[in-house]
C-alpha atoms as a PDB file:
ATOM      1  CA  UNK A   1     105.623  14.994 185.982  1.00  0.00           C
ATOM      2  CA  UNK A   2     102.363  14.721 187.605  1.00  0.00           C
ATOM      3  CA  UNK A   3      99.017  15.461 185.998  1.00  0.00           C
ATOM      4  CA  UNK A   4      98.093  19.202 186.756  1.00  0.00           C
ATOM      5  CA  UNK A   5      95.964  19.719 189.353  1.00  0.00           C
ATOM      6  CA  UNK A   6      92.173  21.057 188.766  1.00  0.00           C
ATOM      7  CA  UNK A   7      90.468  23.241 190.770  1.00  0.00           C
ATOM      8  CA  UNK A   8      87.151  21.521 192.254  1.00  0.00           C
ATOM      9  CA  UNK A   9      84.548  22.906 190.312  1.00  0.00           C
ATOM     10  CA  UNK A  10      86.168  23.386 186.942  1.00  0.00           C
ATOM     11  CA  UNK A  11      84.033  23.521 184.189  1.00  0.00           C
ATOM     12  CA  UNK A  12      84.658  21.008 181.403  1.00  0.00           C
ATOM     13  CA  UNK A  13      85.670  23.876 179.380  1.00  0.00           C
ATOM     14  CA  UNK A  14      87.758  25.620 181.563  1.00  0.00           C
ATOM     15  CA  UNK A  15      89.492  21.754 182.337  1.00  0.00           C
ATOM     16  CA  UNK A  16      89.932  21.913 178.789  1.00  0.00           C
ATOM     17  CA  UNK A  17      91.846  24.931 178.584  1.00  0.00           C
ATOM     18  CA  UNK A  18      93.656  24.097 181.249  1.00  0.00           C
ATOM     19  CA  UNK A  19      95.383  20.843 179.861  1.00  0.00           C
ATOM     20  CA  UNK A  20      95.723  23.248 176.597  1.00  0.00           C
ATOM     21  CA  UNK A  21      98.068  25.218 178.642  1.00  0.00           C
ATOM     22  CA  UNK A  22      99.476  22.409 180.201  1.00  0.00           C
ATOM     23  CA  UNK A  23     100.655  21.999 177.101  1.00  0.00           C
ATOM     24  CA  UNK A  24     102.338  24.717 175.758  1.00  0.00           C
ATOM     25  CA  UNK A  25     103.806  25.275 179.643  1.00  0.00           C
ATOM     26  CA  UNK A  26     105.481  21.499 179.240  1.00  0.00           C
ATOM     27  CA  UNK A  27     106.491  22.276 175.238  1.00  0.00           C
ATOM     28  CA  UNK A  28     108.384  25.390 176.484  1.00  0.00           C
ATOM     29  CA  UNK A  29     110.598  23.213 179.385  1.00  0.00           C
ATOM     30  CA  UNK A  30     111.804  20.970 176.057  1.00  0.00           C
ATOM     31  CA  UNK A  31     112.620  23.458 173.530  1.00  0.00           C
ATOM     32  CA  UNK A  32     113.719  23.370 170.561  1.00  0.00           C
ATOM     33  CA  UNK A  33     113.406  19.881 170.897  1.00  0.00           C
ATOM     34  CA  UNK A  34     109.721  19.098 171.748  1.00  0.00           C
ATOM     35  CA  UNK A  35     107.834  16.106 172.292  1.00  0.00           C
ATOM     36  CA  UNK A  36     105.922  13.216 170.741  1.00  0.00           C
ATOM     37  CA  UNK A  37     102.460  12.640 171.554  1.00  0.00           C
ATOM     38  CA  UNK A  38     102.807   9.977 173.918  1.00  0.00           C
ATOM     39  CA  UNK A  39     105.505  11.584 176.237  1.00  0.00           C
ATOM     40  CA  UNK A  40     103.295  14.830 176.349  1.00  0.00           C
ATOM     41  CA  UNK A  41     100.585  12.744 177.789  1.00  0.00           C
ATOM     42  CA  UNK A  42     102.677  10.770 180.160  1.00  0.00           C
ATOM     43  CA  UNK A  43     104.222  13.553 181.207  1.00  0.00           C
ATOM     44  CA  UNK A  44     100.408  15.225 182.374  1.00  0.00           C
ATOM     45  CA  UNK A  45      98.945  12.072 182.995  1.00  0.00           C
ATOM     46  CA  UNK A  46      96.807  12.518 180.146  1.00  0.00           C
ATOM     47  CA  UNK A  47      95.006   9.897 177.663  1.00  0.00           C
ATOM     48  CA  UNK A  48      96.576   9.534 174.465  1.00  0.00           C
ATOM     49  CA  UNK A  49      92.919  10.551 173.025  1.00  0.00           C
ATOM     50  CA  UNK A  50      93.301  13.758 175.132  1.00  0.00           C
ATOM     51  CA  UNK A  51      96.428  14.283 174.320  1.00  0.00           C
ATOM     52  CA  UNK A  52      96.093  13.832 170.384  1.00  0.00           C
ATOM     53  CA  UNK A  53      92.947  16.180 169.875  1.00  0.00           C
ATOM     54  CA  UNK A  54      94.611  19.100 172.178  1.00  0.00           C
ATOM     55  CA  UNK A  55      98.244  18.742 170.875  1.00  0.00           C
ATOM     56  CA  UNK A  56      95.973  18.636 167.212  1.00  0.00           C
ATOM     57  CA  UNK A  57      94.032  21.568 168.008  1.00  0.00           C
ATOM     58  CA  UNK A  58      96.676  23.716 169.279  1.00  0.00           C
ATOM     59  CA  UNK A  59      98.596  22.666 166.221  1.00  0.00           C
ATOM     60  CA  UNK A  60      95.739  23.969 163.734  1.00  0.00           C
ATOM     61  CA  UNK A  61      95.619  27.380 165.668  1.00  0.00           C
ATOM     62  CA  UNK A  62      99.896  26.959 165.066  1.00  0.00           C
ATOM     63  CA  UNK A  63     100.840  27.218 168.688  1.00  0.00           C
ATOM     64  CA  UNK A  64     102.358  24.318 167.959  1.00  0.00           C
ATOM     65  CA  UNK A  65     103.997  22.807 165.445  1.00  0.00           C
ATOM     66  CA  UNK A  66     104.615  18.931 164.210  1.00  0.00           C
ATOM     67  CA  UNK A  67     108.079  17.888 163.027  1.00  0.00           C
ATOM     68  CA  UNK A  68     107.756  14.876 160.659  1.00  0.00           C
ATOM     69  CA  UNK A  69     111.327  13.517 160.672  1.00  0.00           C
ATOM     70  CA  UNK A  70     111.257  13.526 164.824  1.00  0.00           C
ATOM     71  CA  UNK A  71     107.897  12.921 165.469  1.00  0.00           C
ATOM     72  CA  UNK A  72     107.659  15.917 167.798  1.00  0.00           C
ATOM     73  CA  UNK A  73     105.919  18.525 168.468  1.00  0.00           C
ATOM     74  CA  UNK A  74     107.423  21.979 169.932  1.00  0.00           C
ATOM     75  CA  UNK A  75     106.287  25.533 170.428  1.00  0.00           C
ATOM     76  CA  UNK A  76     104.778  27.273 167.195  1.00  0.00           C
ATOM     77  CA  UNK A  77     105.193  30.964 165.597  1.00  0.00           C
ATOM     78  CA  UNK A  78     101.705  31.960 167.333  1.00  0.00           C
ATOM     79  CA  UNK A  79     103.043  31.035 170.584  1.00  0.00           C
ATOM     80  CA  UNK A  80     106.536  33.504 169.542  1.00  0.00           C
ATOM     81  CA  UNK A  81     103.369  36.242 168.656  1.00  0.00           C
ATOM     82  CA  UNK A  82     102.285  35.646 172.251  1.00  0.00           C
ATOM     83  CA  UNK A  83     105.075  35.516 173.918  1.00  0.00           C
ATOM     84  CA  UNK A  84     106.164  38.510 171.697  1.00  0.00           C
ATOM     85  CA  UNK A  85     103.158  41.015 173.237  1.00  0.00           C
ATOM     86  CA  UNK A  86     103.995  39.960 176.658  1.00  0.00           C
ATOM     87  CA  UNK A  87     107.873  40.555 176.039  1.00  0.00           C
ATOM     88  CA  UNK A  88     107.814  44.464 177.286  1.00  0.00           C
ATOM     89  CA  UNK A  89     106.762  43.081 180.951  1.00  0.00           C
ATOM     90  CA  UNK A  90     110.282  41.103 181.116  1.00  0.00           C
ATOM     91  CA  UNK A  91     112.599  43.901 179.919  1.00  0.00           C
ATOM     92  CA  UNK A  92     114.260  43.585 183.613  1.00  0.00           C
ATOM     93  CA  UNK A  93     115.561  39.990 182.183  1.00  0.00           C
ATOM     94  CA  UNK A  94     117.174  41.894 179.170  1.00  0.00           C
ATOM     95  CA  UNK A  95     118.832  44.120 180.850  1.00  0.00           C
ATOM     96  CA  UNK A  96     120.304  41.664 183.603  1.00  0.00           C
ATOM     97  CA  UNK A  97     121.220  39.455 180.731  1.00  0.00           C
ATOM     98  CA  UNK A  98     124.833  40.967 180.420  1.00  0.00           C
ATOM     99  CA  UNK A  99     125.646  41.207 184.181  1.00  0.00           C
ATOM    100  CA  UNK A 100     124.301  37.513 184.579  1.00  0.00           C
ATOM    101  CA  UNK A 101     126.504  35.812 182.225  1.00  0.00           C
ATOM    102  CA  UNK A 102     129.665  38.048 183.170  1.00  0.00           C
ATOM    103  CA  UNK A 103     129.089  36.606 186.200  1.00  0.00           C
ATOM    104  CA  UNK A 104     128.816  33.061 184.890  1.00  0.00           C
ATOM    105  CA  UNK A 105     131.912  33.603 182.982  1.00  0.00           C
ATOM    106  CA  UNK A 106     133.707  35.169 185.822  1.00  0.00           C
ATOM    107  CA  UNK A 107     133.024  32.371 188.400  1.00  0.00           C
ATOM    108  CA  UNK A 108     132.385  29.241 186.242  1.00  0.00           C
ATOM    109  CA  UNK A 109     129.032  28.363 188.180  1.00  0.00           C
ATOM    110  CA  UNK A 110     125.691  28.500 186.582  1.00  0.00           C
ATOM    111  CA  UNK A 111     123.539  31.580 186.654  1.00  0.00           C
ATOM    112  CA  UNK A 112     119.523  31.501 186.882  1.00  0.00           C
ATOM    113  CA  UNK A 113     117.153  34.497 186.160  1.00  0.00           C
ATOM    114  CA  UNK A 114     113.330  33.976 187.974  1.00  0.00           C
ATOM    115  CA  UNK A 115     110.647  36.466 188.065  1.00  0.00           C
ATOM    116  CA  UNK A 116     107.623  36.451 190.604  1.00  0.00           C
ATOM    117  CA  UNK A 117     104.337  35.537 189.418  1.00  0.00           C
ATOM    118  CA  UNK A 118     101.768  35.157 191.466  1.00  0.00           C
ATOM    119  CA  UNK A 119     103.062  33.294 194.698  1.00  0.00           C
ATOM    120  CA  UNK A 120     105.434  31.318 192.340  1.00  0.00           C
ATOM    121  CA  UNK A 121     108.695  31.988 191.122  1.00  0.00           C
ATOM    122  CA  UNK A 122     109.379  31.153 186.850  1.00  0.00           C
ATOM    123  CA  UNK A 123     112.937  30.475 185.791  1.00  0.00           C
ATOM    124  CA  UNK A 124     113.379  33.232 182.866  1.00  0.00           C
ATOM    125  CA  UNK A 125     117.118  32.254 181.681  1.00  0.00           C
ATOM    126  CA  UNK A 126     119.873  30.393 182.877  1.00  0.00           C
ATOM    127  CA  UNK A 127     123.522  31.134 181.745  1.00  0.00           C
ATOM    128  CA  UNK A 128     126.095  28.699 181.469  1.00  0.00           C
ATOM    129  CA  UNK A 129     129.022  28.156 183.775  1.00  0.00           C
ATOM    130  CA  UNK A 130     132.370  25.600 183.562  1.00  0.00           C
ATOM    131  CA  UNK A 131     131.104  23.113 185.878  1.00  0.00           C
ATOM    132  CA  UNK A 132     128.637  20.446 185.818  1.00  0.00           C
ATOM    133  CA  UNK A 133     124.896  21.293 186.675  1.00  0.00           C
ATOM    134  CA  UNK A 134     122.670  18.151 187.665  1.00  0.00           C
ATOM    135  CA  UNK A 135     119.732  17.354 185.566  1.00  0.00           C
ATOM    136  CA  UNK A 136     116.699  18.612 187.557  1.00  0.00           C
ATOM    137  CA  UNK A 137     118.382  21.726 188.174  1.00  0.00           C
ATOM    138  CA  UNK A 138     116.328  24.868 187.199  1.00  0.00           C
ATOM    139  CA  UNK A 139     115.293  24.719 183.195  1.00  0.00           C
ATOM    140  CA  UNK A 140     113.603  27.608 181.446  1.00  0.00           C
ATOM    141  CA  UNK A 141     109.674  28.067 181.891  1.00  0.00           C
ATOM    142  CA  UNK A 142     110.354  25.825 185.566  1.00  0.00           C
ATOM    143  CA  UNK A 143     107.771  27.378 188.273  1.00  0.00           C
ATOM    144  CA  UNK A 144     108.449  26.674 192.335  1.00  0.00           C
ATOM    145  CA  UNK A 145     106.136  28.205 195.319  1.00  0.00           C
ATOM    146  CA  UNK A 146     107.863  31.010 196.799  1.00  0.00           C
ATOM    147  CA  UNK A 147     110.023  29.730 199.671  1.00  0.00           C
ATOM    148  CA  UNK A 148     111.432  27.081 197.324  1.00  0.00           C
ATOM    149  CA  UNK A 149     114.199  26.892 196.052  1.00  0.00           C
ATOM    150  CA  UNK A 150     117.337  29.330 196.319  1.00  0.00           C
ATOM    151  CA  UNK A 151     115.551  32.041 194.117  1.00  0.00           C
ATOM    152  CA  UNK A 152     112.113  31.576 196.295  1.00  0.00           C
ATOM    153  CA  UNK A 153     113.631  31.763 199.425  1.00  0.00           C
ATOM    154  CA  UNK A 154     115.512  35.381 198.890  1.00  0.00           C
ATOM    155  CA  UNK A 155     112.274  36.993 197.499  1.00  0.00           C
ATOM    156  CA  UNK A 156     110.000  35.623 200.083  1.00  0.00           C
ATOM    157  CA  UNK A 157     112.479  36.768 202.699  1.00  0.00           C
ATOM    158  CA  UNK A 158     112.445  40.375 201.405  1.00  0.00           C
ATOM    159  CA  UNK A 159     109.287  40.278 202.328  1.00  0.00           C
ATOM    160  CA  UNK A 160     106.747  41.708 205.000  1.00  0.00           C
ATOM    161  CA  UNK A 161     106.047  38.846 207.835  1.00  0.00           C
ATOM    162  CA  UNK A 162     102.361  38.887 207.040  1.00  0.00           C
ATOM    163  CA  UNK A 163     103.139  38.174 203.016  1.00  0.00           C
ATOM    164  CA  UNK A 164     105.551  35.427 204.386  1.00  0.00           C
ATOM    165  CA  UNK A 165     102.876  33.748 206.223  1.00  0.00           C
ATOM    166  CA  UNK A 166     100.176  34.069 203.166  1.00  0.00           C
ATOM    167  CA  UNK A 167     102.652  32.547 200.957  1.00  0.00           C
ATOM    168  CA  UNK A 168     103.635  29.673 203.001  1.00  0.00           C
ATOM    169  CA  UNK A 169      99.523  29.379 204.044  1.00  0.00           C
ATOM    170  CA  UNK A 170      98.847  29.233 200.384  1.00  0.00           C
ATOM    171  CA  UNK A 171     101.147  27.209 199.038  1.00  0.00           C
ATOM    172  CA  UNK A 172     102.190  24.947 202.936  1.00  0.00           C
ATOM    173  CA  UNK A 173     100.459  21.696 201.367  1.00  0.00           C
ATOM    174  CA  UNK A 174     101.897  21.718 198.283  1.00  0.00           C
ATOM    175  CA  UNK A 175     105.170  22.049 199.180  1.00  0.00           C
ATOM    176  CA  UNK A 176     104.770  19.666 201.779  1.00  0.00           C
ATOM    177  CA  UNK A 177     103.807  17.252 199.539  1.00  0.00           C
ATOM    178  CA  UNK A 178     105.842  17.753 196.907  1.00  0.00           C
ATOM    179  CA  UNK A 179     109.520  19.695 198.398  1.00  0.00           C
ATOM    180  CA  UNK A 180     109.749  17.231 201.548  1.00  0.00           C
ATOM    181  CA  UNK A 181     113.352  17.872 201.790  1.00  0.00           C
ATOM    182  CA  UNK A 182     111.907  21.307 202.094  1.00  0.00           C
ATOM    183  CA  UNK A 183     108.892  21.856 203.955  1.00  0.00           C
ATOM    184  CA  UNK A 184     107.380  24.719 205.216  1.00  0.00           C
ATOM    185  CA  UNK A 185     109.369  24.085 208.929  1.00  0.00           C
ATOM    186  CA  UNK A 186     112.570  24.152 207.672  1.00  0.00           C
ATOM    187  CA  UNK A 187     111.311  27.162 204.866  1.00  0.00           C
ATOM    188  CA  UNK A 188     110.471  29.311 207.897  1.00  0.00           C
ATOM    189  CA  UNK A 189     114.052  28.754 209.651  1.00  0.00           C
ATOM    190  CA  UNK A 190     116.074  29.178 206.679  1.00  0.00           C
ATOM    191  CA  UNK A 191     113.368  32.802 205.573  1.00  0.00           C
ATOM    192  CA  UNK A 192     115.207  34.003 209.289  1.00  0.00           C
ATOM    193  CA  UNK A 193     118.698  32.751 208.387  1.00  0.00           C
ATOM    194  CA  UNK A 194     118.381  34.240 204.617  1.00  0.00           C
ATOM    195  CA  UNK A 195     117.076  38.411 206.422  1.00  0.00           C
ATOM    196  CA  UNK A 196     120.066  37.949 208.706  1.00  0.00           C
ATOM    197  CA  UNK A 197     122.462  37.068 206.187  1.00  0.00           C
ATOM    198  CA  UNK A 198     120.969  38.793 203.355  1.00  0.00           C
ATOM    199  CA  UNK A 199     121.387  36.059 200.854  1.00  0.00           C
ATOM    200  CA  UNK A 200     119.515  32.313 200.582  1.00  0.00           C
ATOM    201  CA  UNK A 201     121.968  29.891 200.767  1.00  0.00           C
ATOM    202  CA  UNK A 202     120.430  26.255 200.045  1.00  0.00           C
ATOM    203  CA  UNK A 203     122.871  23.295 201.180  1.00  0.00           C
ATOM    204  CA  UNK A 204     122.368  20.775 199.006  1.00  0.00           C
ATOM    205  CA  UNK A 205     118.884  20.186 200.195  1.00  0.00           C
ATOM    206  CA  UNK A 206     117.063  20.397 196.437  1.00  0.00           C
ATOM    207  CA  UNK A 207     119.359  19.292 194.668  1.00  0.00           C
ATOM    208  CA  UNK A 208     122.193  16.760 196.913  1.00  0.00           C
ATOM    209  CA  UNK A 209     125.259  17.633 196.678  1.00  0.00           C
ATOM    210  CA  UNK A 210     124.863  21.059 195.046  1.00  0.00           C
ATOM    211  CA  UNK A 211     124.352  24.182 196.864  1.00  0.00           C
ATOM    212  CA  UNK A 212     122.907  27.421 195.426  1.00  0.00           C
ATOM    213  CA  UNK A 213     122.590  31.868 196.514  1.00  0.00           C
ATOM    214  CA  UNK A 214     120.348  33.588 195.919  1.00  0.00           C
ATOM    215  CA  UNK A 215     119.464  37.221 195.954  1.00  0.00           C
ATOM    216  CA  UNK A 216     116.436  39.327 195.611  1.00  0.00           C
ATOM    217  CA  UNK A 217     115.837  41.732 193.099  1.00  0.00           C
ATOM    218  CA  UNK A 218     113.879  44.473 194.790  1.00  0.00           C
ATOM    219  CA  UNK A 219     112.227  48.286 193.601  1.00  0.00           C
ATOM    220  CA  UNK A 220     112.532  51.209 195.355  1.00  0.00           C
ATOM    221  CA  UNK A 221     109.283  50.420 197.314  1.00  0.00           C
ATOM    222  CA  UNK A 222     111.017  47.322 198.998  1.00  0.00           C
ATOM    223  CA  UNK A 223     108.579  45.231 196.232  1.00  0.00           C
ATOM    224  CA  UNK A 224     110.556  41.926 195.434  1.00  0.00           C
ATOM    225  CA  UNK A 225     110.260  40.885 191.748  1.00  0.00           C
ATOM    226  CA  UNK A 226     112.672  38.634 191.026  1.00  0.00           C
ATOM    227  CA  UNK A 227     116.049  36.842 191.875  1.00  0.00           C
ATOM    228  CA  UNK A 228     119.232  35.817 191.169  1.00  0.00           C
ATOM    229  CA  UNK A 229     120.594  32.610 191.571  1.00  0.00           C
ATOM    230  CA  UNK A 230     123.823  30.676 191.284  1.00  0.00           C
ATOM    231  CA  UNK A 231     124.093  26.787 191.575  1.00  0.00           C
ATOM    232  CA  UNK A 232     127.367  24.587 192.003  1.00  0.00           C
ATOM    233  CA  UNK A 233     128.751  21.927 193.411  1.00  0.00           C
ATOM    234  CA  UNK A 234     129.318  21.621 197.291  1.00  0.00           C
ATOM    235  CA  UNK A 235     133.497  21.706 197.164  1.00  0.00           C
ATOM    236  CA  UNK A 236     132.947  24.993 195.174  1.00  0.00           C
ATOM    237  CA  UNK A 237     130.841  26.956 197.884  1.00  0.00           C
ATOM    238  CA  UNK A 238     133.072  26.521 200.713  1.00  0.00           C
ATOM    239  CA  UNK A 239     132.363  29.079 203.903  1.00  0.00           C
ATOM    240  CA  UNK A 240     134.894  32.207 202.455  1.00  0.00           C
ATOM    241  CA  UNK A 241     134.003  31.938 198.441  1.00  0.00           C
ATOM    242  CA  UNK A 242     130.009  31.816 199.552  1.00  0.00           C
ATOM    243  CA  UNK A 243     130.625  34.857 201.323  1.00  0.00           C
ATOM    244  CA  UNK A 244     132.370  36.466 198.436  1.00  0.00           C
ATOM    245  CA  UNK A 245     129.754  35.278 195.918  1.00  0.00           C
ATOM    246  CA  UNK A 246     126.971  36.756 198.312  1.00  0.00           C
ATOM    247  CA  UNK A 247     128.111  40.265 198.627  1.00  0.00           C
ATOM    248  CA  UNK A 248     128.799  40.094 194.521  1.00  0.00           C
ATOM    249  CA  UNK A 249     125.326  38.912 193.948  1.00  0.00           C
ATOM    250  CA  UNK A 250     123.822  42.006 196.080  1.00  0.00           C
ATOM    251  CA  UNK A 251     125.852  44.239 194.489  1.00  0.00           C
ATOM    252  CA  UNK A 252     124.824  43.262 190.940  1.00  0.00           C
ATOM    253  CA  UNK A 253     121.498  43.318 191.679  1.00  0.00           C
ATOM    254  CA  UNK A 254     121.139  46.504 193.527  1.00  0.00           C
ATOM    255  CA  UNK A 255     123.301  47.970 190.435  1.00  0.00           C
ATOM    256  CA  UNK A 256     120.332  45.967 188.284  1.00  0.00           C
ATOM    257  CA  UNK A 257     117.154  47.427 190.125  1.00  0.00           C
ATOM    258  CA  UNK A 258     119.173  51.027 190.041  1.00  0.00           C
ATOM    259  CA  UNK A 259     119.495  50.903 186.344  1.00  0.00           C
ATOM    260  CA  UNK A 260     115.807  49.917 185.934  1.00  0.00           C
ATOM    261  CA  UNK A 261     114.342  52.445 187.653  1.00  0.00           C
ATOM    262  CA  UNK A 262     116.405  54.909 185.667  1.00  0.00           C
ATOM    263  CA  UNK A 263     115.335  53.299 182.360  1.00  0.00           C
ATOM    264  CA  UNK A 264     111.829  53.640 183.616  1.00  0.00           C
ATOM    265  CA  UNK A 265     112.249  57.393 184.868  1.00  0.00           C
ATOM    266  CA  UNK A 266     113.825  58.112 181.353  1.00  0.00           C
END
């Protein structure tokens, strides 16, 4: 992983804070395991002085705590009281928890929740399917520009051109930089392919030799704020079972978003 990238002009406090959250982002990717100290900081690109007083500090305000027998550190109750006020704004995940992992169950193929924050999309749960899943497939707490990725592309088709173009303006360089199997180019052809079909469907090109759907979850206002995605291998997503999987992933989120909105009207 590469050292997060500061905004010119960052204060050395706000720098500081920052690599804090840096962090407690990284220690949420490798739960319940954690880390040791020097694998947080290689992972960041971070001195091993930086990345003992921050990991120390944090661990003093218990955000995160130290495991003596491993060595590592992981995610502490403070960060649970956090993540604990913040938990009403993801009740959408709870409630497509069930449907996701019937559908995991019912197809064998892996099953990814992602919300949109900001102009990126965050992996919120994955459930588990039969088949193997490659190692840099989605983990919890991972966070793609929209466009990328199965789960980016469907909400950045659903929506408005202008939105589509801010997006890709805001985050073009970035993904050209670091997606080049998927730069903005071939993110613009496949946003057209994805309204037409109604579901993303990336071959292979994130991950080789696995392809993944995705679907947008979207409000009554035509607001995306989330997606559903499901990843397997290549032989498994031949031309008639993607089309099947498609129209099963719209359904189940359109019968998501309906139940939602009813929850909320209640």
């Amino acid at each position: 992983m590469n050292a997060p990238e500061l905004p010119a002009g960052d204060t050395p406090g706000a720098q500081t804070l920052r690599r804090g959250l840096s962090i407690l982002k990284l220690l949420a990717r490798h739960q319940p395991d954690g880390l040791r100290i020097g694998e947080i900081g290689r992972r960041l690109g971070l001195s091993k002085a930086t990345a003992v007083r921050l990991t120390h500090t944090l661990a003093d305000e218990r955000f995160v705590v130290h495991d003596p027998a491993s060595r590592c550190y992981r995610l502490g109750p403070e960060s649970f009281v956090v993540g604990l006020a913040a938990e009403p704004s993801y009740s959408l995940q709870r409630l497509a928890t069930a449907s996701l992992r019937a559908l995991a169950l019912e197809t064998g193929d892996w099953v990814f929740f992602s919300v949109v924050q900001g102009m990126e999309v965050i992996c919120l749960s994955r459930e588990t399917g039969h088949g193997p899943i490659p190692s840099d497939a989605l983990r919890l707490g991972d966070r793609h520009p929209l466009g990328v990725g199965a789960g980016g592309l469907a909400i950045l088709a659903a929506l408005p051109d202008d939105e589509v173009e801010q997006a890709l303006q805001v985050n073009g360089a970035h993904i050209d930089k670091n997606y080049p199997k998927s730069p903005v180019a071939v993110i613009r052809h496949l946003v057209a392919e994805t309204r037409e079909r109604g579901y993303a469907v990336i071959p292979g090109i994130v991950v080789p030799g696995y392809w993944a759907l995705g679907v947008p979850l979207v409000q009554r206002d035509g607001r995306p704020v989330g997606a559903i995605v499901l990843v397997a291998s290549e032989s498994r997503l031949h031309p008639t079972r993607r089309a099947a999987l498609g129209d099963r992933m719209l359904a189940i989120a359109r019968d998501l978003m309906s139940r939602a909105e009813q929850g909320a009207a209640a």
